[in-house]
C-alpha atoms as a PDB file:
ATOM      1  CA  UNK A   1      34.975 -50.620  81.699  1.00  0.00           C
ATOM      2  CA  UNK A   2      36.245 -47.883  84.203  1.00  0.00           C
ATOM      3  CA  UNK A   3      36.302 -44.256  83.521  1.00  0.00           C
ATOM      4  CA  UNK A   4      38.137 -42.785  86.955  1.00  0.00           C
ATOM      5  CA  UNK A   5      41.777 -43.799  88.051  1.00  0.00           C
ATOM      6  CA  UNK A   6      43.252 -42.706  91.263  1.00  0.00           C
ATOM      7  CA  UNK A   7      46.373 -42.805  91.574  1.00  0.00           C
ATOM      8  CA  UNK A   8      48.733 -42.010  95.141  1.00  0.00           C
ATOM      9  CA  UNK A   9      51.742 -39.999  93.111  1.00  0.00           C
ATOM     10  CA  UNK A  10      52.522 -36.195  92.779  1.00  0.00           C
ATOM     11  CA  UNK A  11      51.550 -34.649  90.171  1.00  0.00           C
ATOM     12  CA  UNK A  12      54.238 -34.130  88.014  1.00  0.00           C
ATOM     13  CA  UNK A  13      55.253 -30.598  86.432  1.00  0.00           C
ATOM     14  CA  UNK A  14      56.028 -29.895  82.704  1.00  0.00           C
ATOM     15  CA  UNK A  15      58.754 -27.711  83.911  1.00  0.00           C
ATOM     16  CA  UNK A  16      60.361 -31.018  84.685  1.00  0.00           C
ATOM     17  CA  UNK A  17      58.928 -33.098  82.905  1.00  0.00           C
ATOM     18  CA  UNK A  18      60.377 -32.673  79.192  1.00  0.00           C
ATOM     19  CA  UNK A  19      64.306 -30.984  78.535  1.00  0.00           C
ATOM     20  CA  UNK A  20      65.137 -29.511  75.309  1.00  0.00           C
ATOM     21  CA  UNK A  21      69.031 -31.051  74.324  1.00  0.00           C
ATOM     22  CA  UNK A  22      70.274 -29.840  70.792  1.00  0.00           C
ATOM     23  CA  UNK A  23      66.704 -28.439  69.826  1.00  0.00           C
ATOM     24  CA  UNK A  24      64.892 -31.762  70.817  1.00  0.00           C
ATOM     25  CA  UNK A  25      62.422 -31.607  73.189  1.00  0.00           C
ATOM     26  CA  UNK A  26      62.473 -35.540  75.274  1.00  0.00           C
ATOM     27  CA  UNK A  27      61.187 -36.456  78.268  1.00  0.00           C
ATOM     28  CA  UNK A  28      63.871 -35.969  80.826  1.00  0.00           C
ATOM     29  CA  UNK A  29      64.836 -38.949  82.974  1.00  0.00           C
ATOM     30  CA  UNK A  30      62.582 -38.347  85.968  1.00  0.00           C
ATOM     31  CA  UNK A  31      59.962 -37.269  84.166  1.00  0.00           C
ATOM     32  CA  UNK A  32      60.192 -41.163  82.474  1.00  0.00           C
ATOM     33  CA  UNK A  33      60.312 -42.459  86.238  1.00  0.00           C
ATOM     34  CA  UNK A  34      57.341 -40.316  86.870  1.00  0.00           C
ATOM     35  CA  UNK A  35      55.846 -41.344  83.602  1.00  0.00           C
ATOM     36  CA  UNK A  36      56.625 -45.223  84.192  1.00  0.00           C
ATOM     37  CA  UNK A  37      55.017 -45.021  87.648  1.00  0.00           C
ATOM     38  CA  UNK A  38      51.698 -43.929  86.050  1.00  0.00           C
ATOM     39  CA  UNK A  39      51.914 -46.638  83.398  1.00  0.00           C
ATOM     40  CA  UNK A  40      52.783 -49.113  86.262  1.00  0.00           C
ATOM     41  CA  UNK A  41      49.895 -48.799  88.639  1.00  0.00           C
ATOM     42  CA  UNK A  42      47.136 -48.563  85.255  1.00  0.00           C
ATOM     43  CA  UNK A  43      48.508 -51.442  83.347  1.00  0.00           C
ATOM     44  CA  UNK A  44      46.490 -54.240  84.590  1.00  0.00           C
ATOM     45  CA  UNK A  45      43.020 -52.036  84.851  1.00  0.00           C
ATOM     46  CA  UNK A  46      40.337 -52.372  82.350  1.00  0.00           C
ATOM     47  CA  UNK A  47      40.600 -49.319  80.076  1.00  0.00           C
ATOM     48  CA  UNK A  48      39.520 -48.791  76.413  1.00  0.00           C
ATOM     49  CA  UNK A  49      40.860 -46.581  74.053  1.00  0.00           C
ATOM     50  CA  UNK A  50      38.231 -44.086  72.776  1.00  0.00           C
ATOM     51  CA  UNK A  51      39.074 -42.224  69.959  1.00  0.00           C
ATOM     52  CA  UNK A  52      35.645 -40.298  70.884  1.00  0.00           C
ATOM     53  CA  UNK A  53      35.453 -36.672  71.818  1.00  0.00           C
ATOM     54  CA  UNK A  54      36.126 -36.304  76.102  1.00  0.00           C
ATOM     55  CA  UNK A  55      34.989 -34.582  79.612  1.00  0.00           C
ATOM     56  CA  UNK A  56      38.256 -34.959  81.486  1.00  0.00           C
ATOM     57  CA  UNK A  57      38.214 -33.885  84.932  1.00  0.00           C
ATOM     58  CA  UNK A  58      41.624 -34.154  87.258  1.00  0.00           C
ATOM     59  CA  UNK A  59      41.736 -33.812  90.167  1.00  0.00           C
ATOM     60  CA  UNK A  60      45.336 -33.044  91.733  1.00  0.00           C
ATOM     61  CA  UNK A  61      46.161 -33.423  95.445  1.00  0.00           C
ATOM     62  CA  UNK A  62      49.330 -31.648  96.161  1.00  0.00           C
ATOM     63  CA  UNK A  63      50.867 -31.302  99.508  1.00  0.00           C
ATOM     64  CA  UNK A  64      51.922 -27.822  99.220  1.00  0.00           C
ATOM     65  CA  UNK A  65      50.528 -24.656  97.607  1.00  0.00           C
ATOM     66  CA  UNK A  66      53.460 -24.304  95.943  1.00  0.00           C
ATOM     67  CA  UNK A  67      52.784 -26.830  92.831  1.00  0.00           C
ATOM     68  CA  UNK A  68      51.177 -24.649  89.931  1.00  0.00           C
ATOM     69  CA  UNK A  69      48.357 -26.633  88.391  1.00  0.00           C
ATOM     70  CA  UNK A  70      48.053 -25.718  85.445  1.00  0.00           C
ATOM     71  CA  UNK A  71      51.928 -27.087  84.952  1.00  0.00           C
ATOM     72  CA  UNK A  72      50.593 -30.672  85.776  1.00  0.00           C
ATOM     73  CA  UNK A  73      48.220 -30.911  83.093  1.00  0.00           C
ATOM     74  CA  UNK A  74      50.710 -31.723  79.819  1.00  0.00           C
ATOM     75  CA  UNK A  75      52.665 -34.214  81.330  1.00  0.00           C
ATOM     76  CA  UNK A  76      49.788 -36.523  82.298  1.00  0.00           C
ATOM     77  CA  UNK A  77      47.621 -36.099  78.819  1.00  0.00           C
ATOM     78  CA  UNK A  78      50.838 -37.254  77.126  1.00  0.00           C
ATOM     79  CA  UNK A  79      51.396 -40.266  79.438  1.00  0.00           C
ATOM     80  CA  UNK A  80      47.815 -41.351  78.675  1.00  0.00           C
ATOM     81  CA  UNK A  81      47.787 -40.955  75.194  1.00  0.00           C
ATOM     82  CA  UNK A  82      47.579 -44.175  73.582  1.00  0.00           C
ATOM     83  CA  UNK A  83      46.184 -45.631  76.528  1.00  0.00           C
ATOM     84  CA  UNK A  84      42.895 -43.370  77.460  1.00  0.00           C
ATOM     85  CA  UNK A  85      42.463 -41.679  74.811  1.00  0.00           C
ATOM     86  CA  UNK A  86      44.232 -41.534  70.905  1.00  0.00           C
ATOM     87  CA  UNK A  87      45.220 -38.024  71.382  1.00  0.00           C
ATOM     88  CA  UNK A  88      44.927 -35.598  73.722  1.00  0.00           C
ATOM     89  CA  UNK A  89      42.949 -33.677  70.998  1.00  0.00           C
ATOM     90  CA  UNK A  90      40.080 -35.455  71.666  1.00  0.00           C
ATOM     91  CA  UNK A  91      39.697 -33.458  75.231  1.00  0.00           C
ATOM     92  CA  UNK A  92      36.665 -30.969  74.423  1.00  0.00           C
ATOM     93  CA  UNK A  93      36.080 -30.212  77.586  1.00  0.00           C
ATOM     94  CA  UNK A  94      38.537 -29.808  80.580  1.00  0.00           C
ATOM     95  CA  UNK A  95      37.886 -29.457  84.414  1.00  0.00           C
ATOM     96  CA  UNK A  96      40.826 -28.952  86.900  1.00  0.00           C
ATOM     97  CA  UNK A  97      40.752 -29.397  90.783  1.00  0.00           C
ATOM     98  CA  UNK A  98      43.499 -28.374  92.962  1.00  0.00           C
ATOM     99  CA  UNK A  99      43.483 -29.928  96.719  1.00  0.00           C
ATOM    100  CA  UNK A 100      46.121 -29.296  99.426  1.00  0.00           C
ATOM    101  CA  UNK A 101      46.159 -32.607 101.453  1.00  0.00           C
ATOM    102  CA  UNK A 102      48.707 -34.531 103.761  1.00  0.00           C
ATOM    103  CA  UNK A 103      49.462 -36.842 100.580  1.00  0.00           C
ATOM    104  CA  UNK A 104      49.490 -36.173  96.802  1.00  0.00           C
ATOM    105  CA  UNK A 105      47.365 -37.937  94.994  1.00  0.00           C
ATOM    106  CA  UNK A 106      45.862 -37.693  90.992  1.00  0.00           C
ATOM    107  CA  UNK A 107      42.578 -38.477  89.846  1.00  0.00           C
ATOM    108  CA  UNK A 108      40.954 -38.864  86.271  1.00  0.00           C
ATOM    109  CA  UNK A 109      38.023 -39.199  85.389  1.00  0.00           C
ATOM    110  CA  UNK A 110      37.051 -39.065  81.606  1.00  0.00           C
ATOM    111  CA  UNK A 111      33.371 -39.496  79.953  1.00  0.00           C
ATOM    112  CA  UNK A 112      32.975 -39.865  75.797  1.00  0.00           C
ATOM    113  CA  UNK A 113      31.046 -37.261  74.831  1.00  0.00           C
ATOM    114  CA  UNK A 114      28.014 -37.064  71.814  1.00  0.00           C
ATOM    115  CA  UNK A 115      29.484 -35.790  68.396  1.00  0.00           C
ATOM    116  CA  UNK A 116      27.337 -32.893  67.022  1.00  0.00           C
END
């Protein structure tokens, strides 16, 4: 079983990622390109849903200062939920990196943690 996925996309911003039409909030067409890019590359890798309490850690490469990080953070729990994890709920603990490099890249790396 793997716990870390790298993955050579931008991170993706919630700014774009969801659009609010008649009081609906959806995810808006590139953000389900984005989205279906993720679900693309992880499909055939050997993850198990945990329904356990989680250490996430991302790491986000981003080829310009520009990209907020924290904005990146929404749209990937919800693309993984149901696939990493039940709900994002179960994230207890959160680390966030934020890398300038030549190209973008996202990382995640999650660990079940003990219940108390």
């Amino acid at each position: 079983m793997i716990n870390r996925i790298n993955i050579g996309i931008r991170p993706f911003s919630i700014n774009r990622y969801y659009t609010v039409y008649r009081g609906h909030t959806n995810i808006s067409a590139s953000g389900r390109i984005w989205r279906d890019k993720i679900l693309d590359y992880i499909k055939d890798l050997d993850i198990t849903l945990t329904d356990k309490p989680l250490h996430v850690i991302y790491d986000f490469g981003f080829s310009s200062m520009e990209q907020d990080i924290d904005a990146s953070i929404k749209p990937l729990q919800d693309t993984l939920e149901g696939i990493i994890w039940v709900n994002d709920i179960q994230i207890v603990k959160l680390e966030v990196n934020k890398y300038i490099v030549k190209e973008d890249f996202i990382s995640i790396e999650w660990n079940e943690l003990k219940e108390s």
